[in-house]
C-alpha atoms as a PDB file:
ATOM      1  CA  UNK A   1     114.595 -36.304 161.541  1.00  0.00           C
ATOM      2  CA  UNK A   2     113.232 -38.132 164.576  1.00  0.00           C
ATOM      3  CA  UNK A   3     110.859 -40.973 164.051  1.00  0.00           C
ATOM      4  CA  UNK A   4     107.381 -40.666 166.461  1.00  0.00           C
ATOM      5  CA  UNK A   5     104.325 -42.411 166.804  1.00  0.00           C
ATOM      6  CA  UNK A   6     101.328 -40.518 165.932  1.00  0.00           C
ATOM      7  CA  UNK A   7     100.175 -39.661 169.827  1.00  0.00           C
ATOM      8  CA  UNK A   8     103.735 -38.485 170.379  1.00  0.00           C
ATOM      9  CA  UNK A   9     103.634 -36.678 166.886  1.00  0.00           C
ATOM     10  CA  UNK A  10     100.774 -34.892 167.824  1.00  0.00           C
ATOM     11  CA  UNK A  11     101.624 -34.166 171.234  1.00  0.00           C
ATOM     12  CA  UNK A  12     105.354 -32.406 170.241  1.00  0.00           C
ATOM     13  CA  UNK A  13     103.100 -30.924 167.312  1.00  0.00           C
ATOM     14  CA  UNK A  14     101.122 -28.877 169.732  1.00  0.00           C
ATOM     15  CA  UNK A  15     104.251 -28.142 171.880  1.00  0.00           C
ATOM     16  CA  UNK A  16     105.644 -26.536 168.730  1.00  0.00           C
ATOM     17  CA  UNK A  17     102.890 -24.627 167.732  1.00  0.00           C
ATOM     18  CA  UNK A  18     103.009 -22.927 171.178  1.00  0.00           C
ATOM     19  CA  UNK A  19     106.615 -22.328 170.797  1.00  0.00           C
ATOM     20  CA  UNK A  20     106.048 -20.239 167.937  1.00  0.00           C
ATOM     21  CA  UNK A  21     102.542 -18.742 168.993  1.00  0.00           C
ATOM     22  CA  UNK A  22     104.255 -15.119 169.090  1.00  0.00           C
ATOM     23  CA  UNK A  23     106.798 -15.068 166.286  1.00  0.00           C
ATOM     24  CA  UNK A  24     108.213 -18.311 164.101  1.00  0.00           C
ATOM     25  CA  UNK A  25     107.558 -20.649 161.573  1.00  0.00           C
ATOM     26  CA  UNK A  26     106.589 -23.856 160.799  1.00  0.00           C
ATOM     27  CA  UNK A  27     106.975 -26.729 157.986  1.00  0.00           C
ATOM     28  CA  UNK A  28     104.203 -29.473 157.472  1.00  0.00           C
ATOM     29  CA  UNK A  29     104.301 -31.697 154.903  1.00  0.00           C
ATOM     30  CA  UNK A  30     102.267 -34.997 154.058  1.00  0.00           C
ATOM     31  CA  UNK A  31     103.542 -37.563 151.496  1.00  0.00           C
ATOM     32  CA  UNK A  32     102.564 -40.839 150.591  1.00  0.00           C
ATOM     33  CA  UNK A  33     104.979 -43.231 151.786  1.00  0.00           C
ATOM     34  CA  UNK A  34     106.423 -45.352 148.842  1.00  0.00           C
ATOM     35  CA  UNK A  35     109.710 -46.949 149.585  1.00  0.00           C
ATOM     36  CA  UNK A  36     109.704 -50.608 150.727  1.00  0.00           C
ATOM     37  CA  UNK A  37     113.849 -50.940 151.641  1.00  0.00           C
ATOM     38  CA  UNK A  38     114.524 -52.695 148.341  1.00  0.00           C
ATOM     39  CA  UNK A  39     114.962 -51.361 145.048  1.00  0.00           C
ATOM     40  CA  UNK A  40     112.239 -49.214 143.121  1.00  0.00           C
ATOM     41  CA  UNK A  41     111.060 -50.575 140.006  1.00  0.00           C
ATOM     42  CA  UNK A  42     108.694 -49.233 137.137  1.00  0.00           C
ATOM     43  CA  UNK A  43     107.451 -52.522 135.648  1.00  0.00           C
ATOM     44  CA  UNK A  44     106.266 -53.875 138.944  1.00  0.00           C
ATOM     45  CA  UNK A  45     103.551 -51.377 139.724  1.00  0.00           C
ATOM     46  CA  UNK A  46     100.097 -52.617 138.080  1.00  0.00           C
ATOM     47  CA  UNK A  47      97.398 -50.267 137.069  1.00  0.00           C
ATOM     48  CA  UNK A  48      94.832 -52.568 139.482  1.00  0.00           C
ATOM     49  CA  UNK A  49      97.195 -52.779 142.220  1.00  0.00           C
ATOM     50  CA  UNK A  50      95.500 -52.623 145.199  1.00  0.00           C
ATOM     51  CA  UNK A  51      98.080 -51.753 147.389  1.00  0.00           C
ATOM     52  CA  UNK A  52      97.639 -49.361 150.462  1.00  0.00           C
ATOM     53  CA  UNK A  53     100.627 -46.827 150.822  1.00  0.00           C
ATOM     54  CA  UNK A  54     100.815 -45.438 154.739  1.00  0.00           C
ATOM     55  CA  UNK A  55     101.264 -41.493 155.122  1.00  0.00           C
ATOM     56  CA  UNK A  56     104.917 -39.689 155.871  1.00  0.00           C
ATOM     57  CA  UNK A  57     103.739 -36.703 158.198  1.00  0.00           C
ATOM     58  CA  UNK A  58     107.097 -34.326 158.511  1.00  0.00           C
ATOM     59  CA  UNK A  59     106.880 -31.631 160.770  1.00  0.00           C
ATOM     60  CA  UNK A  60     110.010 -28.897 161.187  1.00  0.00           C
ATOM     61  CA  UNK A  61     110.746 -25.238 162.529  1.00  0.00           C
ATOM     62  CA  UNK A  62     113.453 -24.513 160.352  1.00  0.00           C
ATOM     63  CA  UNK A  63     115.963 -24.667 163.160  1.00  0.00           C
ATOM     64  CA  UNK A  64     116.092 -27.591 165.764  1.00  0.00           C
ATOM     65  CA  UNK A  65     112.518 -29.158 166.039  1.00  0.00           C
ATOM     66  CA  UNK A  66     112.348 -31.656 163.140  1.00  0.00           C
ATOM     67  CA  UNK A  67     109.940 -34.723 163.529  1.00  0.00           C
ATOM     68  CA  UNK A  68     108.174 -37.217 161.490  1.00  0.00           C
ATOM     69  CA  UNK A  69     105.880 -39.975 161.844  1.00  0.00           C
ATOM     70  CA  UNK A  70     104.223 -42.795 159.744  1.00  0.00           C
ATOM     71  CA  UNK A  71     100.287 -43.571 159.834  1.00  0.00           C
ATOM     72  CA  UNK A  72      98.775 -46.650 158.025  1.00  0.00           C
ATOM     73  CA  UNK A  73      95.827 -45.750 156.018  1.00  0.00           C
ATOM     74  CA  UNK A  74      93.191 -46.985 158.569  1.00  0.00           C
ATOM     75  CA  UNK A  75      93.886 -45.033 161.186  1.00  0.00           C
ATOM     76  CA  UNK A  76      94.289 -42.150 158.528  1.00  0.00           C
ATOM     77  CA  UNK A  77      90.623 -40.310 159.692  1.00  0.00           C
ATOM     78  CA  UNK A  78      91.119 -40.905 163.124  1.00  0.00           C
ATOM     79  CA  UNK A  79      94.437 -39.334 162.727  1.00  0.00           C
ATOM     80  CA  UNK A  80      93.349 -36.352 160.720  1.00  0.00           C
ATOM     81  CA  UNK A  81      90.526 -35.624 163.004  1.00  0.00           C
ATOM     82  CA  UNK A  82      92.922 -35.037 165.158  1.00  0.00           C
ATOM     83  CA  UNK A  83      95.498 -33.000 163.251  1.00  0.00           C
ATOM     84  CA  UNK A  84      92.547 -30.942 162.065  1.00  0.00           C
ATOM     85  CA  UNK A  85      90.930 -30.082 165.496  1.00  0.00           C
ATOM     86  CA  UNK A  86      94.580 -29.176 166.755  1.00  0.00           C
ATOM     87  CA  UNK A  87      95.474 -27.134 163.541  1.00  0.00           C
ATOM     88  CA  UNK A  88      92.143 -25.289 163.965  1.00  0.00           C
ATOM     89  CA  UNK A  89      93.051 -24.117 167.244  1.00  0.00           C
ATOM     90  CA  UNK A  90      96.616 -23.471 166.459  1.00  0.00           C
ATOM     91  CA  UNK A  91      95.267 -21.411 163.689  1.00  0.00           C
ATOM     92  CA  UNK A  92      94.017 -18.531 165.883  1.00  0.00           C
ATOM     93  CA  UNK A  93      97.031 -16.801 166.056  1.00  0.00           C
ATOM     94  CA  UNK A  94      97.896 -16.272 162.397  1.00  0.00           C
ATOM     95  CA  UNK A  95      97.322 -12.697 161.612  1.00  0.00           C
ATOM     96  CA  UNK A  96      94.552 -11.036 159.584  1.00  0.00           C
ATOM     97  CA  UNK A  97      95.431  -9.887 155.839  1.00  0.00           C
ATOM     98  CA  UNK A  98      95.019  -6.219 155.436  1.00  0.00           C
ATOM     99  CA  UNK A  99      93.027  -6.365 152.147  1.00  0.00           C
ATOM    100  CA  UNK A 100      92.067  -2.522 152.621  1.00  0.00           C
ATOM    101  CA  UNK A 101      96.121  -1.733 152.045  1.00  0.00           C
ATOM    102  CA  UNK A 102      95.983  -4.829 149.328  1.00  0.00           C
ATOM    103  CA  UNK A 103      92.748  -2.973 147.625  1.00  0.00           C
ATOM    104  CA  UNK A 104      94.875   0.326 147.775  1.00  0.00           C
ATOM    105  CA  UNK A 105      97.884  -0.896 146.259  1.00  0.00           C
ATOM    106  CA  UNK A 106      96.067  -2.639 143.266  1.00  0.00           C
ATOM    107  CA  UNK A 107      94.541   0.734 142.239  1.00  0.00           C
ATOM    108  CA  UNK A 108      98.044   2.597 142.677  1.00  0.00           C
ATOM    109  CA  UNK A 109      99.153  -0.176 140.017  1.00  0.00           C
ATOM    110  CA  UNK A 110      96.180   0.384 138.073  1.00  0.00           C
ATOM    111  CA  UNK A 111      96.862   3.580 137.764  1.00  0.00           C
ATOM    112  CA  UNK A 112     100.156   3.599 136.995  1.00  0.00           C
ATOM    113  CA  UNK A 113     100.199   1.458 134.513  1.00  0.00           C
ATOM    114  CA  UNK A 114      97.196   3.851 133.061  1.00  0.00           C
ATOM    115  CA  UNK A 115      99.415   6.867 133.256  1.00  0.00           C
ATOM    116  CA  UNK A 116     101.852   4.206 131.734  1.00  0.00           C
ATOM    117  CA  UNK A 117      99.847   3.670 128.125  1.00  0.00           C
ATOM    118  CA  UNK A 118      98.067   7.195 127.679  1.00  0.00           C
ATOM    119  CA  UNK A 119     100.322   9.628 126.108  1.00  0.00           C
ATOM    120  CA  UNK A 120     101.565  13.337 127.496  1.00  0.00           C
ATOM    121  CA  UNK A 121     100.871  15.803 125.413  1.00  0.00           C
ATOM    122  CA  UNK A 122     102.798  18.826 125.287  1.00  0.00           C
ATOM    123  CA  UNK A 123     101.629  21.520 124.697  1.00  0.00           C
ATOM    124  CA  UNK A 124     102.061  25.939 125.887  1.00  0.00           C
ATOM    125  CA  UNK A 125     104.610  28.451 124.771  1.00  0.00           C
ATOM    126  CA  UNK A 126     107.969  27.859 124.556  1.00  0.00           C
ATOM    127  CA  UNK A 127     108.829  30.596 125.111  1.00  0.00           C
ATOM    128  CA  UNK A 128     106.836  33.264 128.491  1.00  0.00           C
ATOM    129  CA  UNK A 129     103.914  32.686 130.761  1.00  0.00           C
ATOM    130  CA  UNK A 130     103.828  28.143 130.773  1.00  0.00           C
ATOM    131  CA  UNK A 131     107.196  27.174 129.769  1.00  0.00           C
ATOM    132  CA  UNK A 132     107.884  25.795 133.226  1.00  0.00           C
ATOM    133  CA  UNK A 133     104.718  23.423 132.731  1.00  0.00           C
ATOM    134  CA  UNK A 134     105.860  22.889 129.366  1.00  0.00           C
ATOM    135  CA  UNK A 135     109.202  21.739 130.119  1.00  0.00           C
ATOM    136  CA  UNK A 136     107.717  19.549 132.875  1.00  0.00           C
ATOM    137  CA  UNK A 137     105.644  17.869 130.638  1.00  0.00           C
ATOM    138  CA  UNK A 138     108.368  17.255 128.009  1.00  0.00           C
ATOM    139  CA  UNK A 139     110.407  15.722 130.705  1.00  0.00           C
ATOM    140  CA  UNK A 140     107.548  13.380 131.893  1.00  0.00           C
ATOM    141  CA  UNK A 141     107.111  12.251 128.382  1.00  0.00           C
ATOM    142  CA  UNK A 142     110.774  11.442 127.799  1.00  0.00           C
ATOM    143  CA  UNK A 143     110.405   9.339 131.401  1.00  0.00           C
ATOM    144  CA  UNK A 144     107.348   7.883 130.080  1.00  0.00           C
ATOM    145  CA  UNK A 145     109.622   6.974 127.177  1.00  0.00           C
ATOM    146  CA  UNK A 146     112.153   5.008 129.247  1.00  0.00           C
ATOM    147  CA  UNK A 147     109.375   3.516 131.325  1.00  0.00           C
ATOM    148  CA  UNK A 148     108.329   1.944 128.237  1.00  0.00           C
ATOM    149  CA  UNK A 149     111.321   0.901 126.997  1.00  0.00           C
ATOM    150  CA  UNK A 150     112.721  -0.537 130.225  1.00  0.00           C
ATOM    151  CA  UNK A 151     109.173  -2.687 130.660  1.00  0.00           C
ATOM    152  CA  UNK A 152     109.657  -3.603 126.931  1.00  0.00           C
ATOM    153  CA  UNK A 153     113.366  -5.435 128.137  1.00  0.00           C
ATOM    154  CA  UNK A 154     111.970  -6.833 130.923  1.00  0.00           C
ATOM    155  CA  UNK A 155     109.272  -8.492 129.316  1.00  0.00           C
ATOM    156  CA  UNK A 156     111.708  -9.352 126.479  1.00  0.00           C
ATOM    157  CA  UNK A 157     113.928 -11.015 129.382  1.00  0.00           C
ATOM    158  CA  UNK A 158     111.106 -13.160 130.721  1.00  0.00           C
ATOM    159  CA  UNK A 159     110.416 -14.493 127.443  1.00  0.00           C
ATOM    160  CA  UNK A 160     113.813 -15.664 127.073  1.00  0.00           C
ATOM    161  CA  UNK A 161     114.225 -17.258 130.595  1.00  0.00           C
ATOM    162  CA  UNK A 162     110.793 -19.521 130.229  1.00  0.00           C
END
């Protein structure tokens, strides 16, 4: 991870986000910048410490771009106007989520999981004119069955993994 200063940061940052503009992706990540270069300690921090921690800004692509730089808290807004006005921009080319195909899917569940809980009933002649539908309907019941028991595991699995 190369170490910039915050005009170069910003500078590669928009270099990167044109890079990627058609297809790609890219890691951002703020932290607050804690380590000193000597050895951490728990009984030196004070609950009225006034103590100003600057900002770790990491930037990567998952591949070869990887940069970071440092910013002291009071050039933090000037800094994040920045980063904001250049994010906004880069923004434009995210794509649009398709909540028509979202809204559709949510019903499909819906309604599975109704068909799910309500019982089949079976019912016709065994035997002449409506067996076939009978006999469908007996086998959708014994799939509803297995449907039921095979959620029944899975939820029975997830209670024992958290």
């Amino acid at each position: 991870m190369q170490l910039v200063d915050s005009a170069t940061f910003l500078k590669q940052l928009t270099a990167l986000f044109e890079s990627t503009k058609d297809k790609g992706t890219i890691w951002l990540t703020h932290k607050r910048l804690t380590h000193d270069g000597e050895d951490a300690t728990m009984g030196d921090a004070s609950p009225n410490s006034s103590k100003e921690y600057p900002c770790l800004i990491r930037i990567t692509d998952g591949k070869n771009a990887q940069f970071s730089t440092h910013v002291i808290p009071s050039d933090l807004p000037k800094f994040h106007a920045a980063y904001g006005s250049l994010l906004k921009a880069s923004f434009t080319t995210l794509r649009k989520r398709d909540k028509k195909r979202e809204k559709q899917r949510a019903e499909q569940l819906a309604k599975r999981k109704q068909r799910m809980v309500e019982p089949v009933v079976v019912d016709g002649p065994k035997r002449g004119n409506g067996r076939r539908k009978r006999q469908r309907k007996v086998k959708a019941a014994i799939r509803q069955e297995q449907v039921k028991e095979r959620v029944a595991k899975q939820e029975e699995e997830r209670a024992k993994t958290s």
